[in-house]
Protein backbone atom coordinates (compact mmCIF):
# COMPACT_ATOMS: atom_id res chain seq x y z
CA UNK A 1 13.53 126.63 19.99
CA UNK A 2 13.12 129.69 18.14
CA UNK A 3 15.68 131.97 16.76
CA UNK A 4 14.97 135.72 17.98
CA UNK A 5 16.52 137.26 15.26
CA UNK A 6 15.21 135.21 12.89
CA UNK A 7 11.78 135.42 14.53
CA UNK A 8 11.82 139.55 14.04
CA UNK A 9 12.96 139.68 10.88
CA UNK A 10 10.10 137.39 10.03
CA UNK A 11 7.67 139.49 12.21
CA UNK A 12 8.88 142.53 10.39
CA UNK A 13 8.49 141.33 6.82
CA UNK A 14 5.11 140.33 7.73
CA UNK A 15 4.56 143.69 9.49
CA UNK A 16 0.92 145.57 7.68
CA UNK A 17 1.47 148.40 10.72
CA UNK A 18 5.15 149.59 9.71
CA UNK A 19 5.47 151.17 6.25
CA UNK A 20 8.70 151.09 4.85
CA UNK A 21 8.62 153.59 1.77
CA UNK A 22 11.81 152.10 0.66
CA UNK A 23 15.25 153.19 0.65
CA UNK A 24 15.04 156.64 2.08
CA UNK A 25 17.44 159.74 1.19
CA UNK A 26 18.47 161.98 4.13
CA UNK A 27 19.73 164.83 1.45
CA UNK A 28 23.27 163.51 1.73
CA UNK A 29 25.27 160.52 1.02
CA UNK A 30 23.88 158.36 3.56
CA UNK A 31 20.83 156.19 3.03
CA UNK A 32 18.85 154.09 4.80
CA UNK A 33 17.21 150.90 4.19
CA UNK A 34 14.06 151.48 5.16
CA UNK A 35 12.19 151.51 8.57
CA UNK A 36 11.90 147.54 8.40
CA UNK A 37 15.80 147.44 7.52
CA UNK A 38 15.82 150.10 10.58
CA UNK A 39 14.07 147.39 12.91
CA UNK A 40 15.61 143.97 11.88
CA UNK A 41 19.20 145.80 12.11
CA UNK A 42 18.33 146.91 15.69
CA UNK A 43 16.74 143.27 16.90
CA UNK A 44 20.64 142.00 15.40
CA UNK A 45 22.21 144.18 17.78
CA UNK A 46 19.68 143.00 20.38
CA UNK A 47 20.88 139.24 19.72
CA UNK A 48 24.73 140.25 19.41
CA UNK A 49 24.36 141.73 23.17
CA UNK A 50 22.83 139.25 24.47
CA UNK A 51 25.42 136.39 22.30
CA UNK A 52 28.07 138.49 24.18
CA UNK A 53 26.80 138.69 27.51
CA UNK A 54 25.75 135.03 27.99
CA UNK A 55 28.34 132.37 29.78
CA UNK A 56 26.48 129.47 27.41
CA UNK A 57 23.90 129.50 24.67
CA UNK A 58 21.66 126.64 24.40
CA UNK A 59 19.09 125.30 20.86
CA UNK A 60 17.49 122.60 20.03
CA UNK A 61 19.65 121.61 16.62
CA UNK A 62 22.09 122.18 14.64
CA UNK A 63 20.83 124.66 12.06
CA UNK A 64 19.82 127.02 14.46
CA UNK A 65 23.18 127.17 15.59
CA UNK A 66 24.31 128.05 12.36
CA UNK A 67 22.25 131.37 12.14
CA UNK A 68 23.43 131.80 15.51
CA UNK A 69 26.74 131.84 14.39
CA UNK A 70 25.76 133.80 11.67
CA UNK A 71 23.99 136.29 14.09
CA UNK A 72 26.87 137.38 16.19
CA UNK A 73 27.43 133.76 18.83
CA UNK A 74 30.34 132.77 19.87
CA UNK A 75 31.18 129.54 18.18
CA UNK A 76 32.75 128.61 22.22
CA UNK A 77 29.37 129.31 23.77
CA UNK A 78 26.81 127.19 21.56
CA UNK A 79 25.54 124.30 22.47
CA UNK A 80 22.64 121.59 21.64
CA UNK A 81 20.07 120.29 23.75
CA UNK A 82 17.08 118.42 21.65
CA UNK A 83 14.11 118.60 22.52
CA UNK A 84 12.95 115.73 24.96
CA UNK A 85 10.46 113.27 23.99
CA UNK A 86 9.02 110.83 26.30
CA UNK A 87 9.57 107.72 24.06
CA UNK A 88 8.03 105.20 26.26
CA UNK A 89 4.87 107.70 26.78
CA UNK A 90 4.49 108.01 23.20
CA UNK A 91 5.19 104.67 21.82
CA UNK A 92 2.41 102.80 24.02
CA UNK A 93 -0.21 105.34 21.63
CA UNK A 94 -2.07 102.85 19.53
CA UNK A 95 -3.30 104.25 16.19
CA UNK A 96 -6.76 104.08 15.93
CA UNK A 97 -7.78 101.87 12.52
CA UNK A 98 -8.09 103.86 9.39
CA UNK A 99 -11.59 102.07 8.57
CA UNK A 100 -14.63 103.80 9.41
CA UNK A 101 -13.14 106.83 10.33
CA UNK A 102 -12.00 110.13 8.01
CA UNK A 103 -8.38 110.46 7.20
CA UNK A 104 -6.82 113.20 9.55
CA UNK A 105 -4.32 116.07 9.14
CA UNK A 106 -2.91 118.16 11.73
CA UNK A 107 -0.84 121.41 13.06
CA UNK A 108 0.14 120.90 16.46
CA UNK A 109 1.14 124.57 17.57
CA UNK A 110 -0.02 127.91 19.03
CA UNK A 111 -2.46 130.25 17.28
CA UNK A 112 0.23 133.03 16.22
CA UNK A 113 1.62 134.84 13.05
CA UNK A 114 4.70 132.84 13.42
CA UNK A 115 3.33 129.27 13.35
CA UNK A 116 1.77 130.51 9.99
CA UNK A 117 -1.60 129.11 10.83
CA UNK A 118 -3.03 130.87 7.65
CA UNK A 119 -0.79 128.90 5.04
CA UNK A 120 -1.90 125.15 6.72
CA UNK A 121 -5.95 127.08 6.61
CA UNK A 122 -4.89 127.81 2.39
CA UNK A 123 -3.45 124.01 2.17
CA UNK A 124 -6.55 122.72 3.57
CA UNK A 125 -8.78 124.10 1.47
CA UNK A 126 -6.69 122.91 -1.65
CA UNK A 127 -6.79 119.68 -0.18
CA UNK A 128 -10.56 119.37 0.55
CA UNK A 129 -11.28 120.05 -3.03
CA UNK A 130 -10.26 116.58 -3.63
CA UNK A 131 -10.68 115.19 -0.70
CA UNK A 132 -13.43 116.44 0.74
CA UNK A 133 -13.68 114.23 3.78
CA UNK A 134 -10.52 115.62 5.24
CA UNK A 135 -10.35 116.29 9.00
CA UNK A 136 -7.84 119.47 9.68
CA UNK A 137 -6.77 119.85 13.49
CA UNK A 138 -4.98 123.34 15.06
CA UNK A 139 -4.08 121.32 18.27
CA UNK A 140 -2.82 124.48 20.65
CA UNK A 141 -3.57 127.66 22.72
CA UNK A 142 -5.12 130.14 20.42
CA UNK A 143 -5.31 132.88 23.33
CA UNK A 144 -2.05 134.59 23.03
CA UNK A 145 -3.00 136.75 19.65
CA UNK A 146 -6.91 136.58 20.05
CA UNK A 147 -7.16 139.09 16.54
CA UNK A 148 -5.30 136.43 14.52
CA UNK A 149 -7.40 133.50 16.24
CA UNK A 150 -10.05 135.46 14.68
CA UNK A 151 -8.96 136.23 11.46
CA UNK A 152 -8.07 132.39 11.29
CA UNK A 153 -11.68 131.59 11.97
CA UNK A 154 -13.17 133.89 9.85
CA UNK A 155 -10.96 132.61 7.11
CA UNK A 156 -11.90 128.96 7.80
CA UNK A 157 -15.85 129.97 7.61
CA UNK A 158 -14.99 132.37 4.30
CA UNK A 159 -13.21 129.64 2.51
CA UNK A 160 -16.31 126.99 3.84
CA UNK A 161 -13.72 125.01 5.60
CA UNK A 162 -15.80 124.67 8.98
CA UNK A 163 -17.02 121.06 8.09
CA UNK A 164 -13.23 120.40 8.18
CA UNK A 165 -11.27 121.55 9.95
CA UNK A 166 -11.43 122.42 13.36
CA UNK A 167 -9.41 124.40 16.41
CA UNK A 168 -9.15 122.55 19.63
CA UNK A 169 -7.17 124.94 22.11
CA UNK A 170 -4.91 123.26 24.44
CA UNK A 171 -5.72 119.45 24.33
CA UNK A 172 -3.77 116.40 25.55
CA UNK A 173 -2.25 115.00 22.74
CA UNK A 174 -2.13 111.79 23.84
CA UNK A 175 -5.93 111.88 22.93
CA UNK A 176 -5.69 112.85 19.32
CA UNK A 177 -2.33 111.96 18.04
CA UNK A 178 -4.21 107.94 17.99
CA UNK A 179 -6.42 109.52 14.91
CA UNK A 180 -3.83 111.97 13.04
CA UNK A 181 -2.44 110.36 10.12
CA UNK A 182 -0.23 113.34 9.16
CA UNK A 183 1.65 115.83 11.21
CA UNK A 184 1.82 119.18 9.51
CA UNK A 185 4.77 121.60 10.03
């Protein structure tokens, strides 16, 4: 459901490893943007290939397919296919009552730079300051960057967020989503 493109250039912007001094001279009238400008141009080219080479090309909605189209697709390849959701699985969930229980937030998503797991840790904490008896779920795999997992959990325990909010790895959601009162994207 992700864009690729889109997903490098966002992996290169957040990129601490590659330093990009800036635009560069090469002593004559060419310049370059920049070793991240370098890398984003070449993951375009990537996507433009592949665009090309593909008999169909398949997303979830509509506004991916426009940076699709901005990326290079053929408008005469695209197409949509949501994403499936088992309605009558989903609807039989009965929400748990709100009394006696704390109210509930949570990020349903894998424990990677690109879900931005960091910004929902910051939103927490601003919202346990006046709300202190916030529950915060990360309801996914956090095994796939295991140095971010960490630096997530050592930000939870530096910001004193451990009380609230909690990672459960892979979990069926069928068990939690009765006690979640707001889905965070």
């Amino acid at each position: 459901h992700g864009i690729y493109t889109n997903e490098r250039r966002i992996e290169i912007a957040l990129a601490q490893w590659l330093h990009d001094p800036g635009t560069l001279s090469l002593g004559s009238e060419y310049e370059t943007g920049g070793l991240k400008s370098l890398w984003s141009n070449a993951f375009a080219a990537y996507s433009r290939t592949a665009y090309e080479a593909a008999s169909a090309i398949t997303t979830l909605y509509r506004g991916n397919q426009d940076m699709q189209l901005r990326d290079g697709a053929p408008a005469d390849k695209l197409m949509i296919i949501p994403n499936g959701i088992d309605v009558s699985r989903f609807s039989k969930i009965q929400r748990r009552p709100k009394a006696g229980r704390r109210p509930c937030i949570a990020l349903i998503g894998r424990v990677v730079p690109i879900k931005d797991i960091k910004t929902f840790i910051r939103a927490v904490r601003i919202l346990a300051d006046t709300m202190p008896e916030i529950d915060a779920l990360v309801l996914g795999p956090d095994d796939e960057d295991v140095d971010y997992a960490r630096e997530c959990r050592d930000m939870v325990a530096q910001m004193n967020l451990s009380g609230n909010l909690t990672f459960t790895g892979r979990v069926k959601l069928d068990e939690f989503l009765p006690r979640i009162d707001l889905n965070v994207l």
